[in-house]
Protein backbone atom coordinates (compact mmCIF):
# COMPACT_ATOMS: atom_id res chain seq x y z
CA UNK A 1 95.21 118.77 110.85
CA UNK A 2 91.17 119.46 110.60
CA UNK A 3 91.51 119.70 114.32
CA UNK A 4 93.88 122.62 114.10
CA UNK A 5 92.58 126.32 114.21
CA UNK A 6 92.46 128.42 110.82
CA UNK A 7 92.86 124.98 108.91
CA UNK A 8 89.90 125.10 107.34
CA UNK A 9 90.09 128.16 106.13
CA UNK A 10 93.55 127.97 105.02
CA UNK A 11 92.21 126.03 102.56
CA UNK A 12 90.12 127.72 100.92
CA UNK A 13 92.43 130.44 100.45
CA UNK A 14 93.29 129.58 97.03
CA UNK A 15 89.79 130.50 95.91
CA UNK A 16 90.00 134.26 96.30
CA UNK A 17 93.38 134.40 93.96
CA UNK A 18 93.80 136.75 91.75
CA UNK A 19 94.84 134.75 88.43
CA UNK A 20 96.41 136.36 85.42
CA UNK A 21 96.50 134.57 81.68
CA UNK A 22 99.54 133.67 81.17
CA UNK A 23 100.80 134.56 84.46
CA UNK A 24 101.90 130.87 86.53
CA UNK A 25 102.81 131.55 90.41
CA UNK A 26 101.66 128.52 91.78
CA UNK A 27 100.34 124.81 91.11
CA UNK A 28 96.60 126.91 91.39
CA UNK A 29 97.36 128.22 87.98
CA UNK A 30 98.14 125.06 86.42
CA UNK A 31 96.11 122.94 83.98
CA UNK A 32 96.74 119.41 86.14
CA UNK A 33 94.99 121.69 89.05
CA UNK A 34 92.21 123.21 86.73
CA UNK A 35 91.30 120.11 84.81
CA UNK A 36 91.40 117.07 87.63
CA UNK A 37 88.60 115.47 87.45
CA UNK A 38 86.83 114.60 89.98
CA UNK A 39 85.33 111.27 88.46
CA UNK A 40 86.88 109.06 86.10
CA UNK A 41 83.97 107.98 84.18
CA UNK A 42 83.25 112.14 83.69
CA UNK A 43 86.29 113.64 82.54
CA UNK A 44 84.67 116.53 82.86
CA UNK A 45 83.99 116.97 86.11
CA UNK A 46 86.00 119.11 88.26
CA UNK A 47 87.97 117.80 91.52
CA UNK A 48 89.11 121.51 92.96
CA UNK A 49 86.22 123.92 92.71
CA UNK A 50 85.18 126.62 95.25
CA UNK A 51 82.55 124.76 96.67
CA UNK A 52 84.66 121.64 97.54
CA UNK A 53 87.65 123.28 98.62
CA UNK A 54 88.24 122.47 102.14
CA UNK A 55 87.09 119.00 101.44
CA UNK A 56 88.46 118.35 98.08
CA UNK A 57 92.84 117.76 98.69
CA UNK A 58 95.51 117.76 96.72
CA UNK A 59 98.53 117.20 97.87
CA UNK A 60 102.35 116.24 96.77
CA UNK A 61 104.43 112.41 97.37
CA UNK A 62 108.06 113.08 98.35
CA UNK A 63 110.76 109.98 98.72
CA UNK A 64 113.99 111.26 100.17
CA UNK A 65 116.32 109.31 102.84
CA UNK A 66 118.15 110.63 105.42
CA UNK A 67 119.63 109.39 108.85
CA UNK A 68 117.98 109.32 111.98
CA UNK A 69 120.44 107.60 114.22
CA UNK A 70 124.46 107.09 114.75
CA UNK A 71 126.48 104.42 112.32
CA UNK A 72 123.27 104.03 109.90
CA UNK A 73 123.53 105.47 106.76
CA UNK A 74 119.72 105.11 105.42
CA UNK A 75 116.66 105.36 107.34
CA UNK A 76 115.20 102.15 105.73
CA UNK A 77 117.68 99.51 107.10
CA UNK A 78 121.46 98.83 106.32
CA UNK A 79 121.58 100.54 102.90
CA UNK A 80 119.48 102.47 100.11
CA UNK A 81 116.39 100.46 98.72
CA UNK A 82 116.76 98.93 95.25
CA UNK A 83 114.80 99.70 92.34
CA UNK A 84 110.93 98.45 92.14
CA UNK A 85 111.80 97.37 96.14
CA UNK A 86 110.31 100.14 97.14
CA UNK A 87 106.79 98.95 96.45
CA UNK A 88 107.03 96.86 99.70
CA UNK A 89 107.51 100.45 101.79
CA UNK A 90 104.40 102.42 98.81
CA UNK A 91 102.06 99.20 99.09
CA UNK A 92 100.27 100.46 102.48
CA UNK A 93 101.08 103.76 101.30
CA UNK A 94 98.98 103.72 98.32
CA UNK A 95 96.07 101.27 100.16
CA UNK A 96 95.34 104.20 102.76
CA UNK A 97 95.06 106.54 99.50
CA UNK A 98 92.89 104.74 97.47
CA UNK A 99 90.65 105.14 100.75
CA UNK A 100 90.76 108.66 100.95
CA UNK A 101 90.13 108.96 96.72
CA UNK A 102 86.64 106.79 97.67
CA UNK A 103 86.41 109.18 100.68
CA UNK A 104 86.98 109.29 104.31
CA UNK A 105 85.05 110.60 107.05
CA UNK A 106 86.43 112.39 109.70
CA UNK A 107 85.65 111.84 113.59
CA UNK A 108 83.30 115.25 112.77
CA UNK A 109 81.26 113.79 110.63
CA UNK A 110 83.09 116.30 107.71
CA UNK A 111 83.35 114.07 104.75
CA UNK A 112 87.12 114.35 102.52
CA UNK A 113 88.11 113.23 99.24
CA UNK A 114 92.19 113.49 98.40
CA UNK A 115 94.35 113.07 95.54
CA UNK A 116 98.18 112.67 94.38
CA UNK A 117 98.24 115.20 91.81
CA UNK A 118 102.34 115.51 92.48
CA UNK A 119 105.80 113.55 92.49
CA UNK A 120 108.65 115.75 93.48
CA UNK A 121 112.08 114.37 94.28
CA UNK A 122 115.58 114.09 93.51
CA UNK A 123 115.94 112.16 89.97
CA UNK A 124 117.40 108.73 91.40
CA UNK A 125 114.01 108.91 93.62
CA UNK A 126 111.47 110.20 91.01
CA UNK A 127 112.52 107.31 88.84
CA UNK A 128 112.36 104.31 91.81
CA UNK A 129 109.02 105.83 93.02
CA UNK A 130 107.17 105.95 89.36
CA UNK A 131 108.84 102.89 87.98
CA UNK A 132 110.86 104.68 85.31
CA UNK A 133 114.64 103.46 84.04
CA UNK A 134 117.55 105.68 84.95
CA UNK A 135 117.82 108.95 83.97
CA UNK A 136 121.16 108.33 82.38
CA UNK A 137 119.61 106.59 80.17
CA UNK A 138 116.44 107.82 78.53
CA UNK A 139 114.19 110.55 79.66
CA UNK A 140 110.72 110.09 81.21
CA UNK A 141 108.44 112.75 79.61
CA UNK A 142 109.20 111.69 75.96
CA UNK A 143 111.46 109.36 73.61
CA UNK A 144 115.10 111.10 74.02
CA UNK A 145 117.64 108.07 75.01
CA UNK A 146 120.84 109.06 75.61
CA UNK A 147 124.22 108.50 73.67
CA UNK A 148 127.30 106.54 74.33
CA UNK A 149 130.73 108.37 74.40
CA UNK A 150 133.63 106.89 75.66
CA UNK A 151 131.72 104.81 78.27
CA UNK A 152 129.92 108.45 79.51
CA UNK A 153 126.19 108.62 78.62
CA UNK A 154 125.03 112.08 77.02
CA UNK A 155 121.81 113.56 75.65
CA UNK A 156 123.28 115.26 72.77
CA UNK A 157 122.18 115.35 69.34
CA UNK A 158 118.98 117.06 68.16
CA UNK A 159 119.01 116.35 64.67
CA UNK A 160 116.45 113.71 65.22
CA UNK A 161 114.25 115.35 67.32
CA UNK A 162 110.89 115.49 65.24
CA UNK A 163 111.51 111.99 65.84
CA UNK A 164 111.43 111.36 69.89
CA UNK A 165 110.36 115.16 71.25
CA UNK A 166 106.61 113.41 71.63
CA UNK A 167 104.87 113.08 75.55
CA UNK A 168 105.29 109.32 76.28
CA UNK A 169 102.08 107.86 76.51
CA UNK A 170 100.55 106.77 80.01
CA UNK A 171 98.55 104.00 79.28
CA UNK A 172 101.78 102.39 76.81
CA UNK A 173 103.61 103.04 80.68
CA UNK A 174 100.51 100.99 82.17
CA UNK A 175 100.63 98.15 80.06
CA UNK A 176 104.40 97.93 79.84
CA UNK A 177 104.63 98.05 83.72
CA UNK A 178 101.99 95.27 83.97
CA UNK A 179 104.21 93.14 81.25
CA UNK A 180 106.99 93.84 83.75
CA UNK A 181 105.26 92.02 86.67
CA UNK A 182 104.63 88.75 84.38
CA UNK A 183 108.34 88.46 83.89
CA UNK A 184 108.92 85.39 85.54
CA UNK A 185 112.80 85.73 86.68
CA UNK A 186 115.25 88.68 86.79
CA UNK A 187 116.76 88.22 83.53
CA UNK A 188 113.32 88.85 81.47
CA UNK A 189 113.09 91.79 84.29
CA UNK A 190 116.16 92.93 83.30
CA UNK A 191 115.06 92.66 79.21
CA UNK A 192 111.92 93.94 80.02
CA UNK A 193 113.09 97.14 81.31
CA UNK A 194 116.01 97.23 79.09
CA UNK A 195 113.48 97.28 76.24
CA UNK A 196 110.89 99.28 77.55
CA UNK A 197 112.58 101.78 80.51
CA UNK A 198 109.64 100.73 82.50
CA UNK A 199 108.95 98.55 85.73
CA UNK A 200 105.78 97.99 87.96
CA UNK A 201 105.15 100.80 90.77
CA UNK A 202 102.47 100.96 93.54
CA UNK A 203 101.78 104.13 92.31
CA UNK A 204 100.14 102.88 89.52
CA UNK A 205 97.30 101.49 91.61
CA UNK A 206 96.13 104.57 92.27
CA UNK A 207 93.35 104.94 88.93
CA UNK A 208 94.06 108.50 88.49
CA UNK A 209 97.71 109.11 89.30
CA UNK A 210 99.69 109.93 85.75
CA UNK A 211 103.71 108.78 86.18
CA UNK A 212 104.35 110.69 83.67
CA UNK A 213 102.78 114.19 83.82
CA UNK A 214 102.31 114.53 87.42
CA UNK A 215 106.33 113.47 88.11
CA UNK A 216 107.34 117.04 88.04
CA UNK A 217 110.97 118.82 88.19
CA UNK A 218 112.73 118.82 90.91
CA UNK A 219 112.19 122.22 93.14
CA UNK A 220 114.20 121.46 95.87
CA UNK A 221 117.85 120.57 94.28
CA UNK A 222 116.61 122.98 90.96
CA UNK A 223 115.48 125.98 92.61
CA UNK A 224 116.25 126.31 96.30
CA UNK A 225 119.80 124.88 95.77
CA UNK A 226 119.97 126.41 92.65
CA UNK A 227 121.25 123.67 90.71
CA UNK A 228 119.88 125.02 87.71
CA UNK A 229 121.70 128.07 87.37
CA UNK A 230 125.11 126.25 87.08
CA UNK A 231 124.04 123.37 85.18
C-alpha cells in the first residue's frame, strides 16, 4: 500500500480535521483513538499524533465467512469453525502483528508501527474472535445475563441494574481466559466457561488489544442494513 501514490498522504489526512466537543463523526474523535498509548510502560504516551501519522496505524480485525466456490458452504473447509477453534486460523494472524506493534521496516527504509485498536463483526463472530460466551446468554461490556422464559432467553428486567450495569473488567477477562486454557478436558472447558462466559483467544496475545472495549457494535448489520431501526 506504501507503494501506492497519494498513500502517504492519505494518511495524514486526519490531522487537519476540524473537531468539535461533543461532536463524534468518526473513530478520530474518539477517546480509544486520542488516548492509545504508544508504550505500555507510559500510559501516557500517545500512539496517533501528527508527527507519527503516516507511520503510526490503526486499523480494524473483521471475521466474516462467505463462499468462494460451488457446493461449499464456508470458506474455511466443510462447515463453520467452532468456538475457541478459531485460534488455529488468528495464531499466525496475531504473530505477524505483534511484529508490526515492535515495528517493521519497509523495503524503503520507512520505519511503521501498527495496532488493533478495533473488532467489528456480526455478534456470533465478535464473540468466537474475542473469546466471549454467546450473546444469548450474557452480554460482553458488563454483568447483564439473560433470563429464561419458556426455553427463550431474554434480557429483560432492570430492576437490578445498579447491580450488573458495571464495564467488565479486562484483566478479570485475562486471567479467566488463561484459567480456561489449564482446563484439562472439555467438561472443565465447558464449566469454565459456563461459570465465567470466557475462553482463551489469540487476540489476547496481543499486550495492548482490550476484548472488551475495543469489540465495538456492529456497523455493518446495525447501520448499513439498518438492523437497528426495526429492532
Amino acid at each position: 500500500m506504501y507503494q501506492r501514490p497519494g498513500f502517504e498522504e492519505s494518511l495524514q489526512k486526519w490531522t487537519n480535521r476540524r473537531n468539535e466537543p461533543g461532536l463524534y463523526t468518526d473513530i478520530y474523535d474518539g477517546d480509544v483513538w486520542k488516548s492509545f498509548p504508544s508504550s505500555l510502560n507510559n500510559p501516557d504516551t500517545r500512539f496517533f499524533i501528527n508527527e507519527m501519522a503516516d507511520s503510526n496505524l490503526g486499523i480494524m480485525i473483521n471475521l466474516d465467512w462467505f463462499q468462494p466456490f460451488n457446493s461449499l458452504a464456508y470458506s474455511s473447509g466443510p462447515e463453520e469453525v467452532k468456538l475457541h477453534k478459531i485460534n488455529h486460523f488468528l495464531s499466525p494472524i496475531v504473530d505477524e502483528l505483534l511484529e508490526f506493534w515492535d515495528g517493521v521496516n519497509l523495503p524503503s527504509g520507512k520505519r511503521i508501527w501498527m495496532a488493533v485498536i478495533c473488532c467489528s463483526n456480526d455478534i456470533p463472530a465478535a464473540r468466537k474472535l474475542c473469546g466471549h460466551i454467546s450473546a444469548l446468554v450474557g452480554c460482553h461490556r458488563c454483568y447483564k445475563t439473560a433470563n429464561s422464559s419458556r426455553r427463550r432467553f431474554n434480557f429483560g428486567g432492570f430492576d437490578d441494574i445498579d447491580d450488573w450495569y458495571i464495564s467488565r473488567d479486562p484483566n478479570e477477562h485475562r486471567q479467566n481466559a488463561e484459567l480456561w486454557r489449564q482446563c484439562r478436558t472439555q467438561e472443565e472447558r465447558k464449566k469454565h466457561v459456563s461459570d465465567t462466559h470466557v475462553w482463551w483467544s489469540e487476540m489476547l496475545r496481543l499486550p495492548y488489544f482490550n476484548l472488551i472495549r475495543h469489540l465495538i457494535v456492529d456497523p455493518m448489520h446495525c447501520l448499513f442494513l439498518e438492523i437497528a431501526y426495526w429492532i
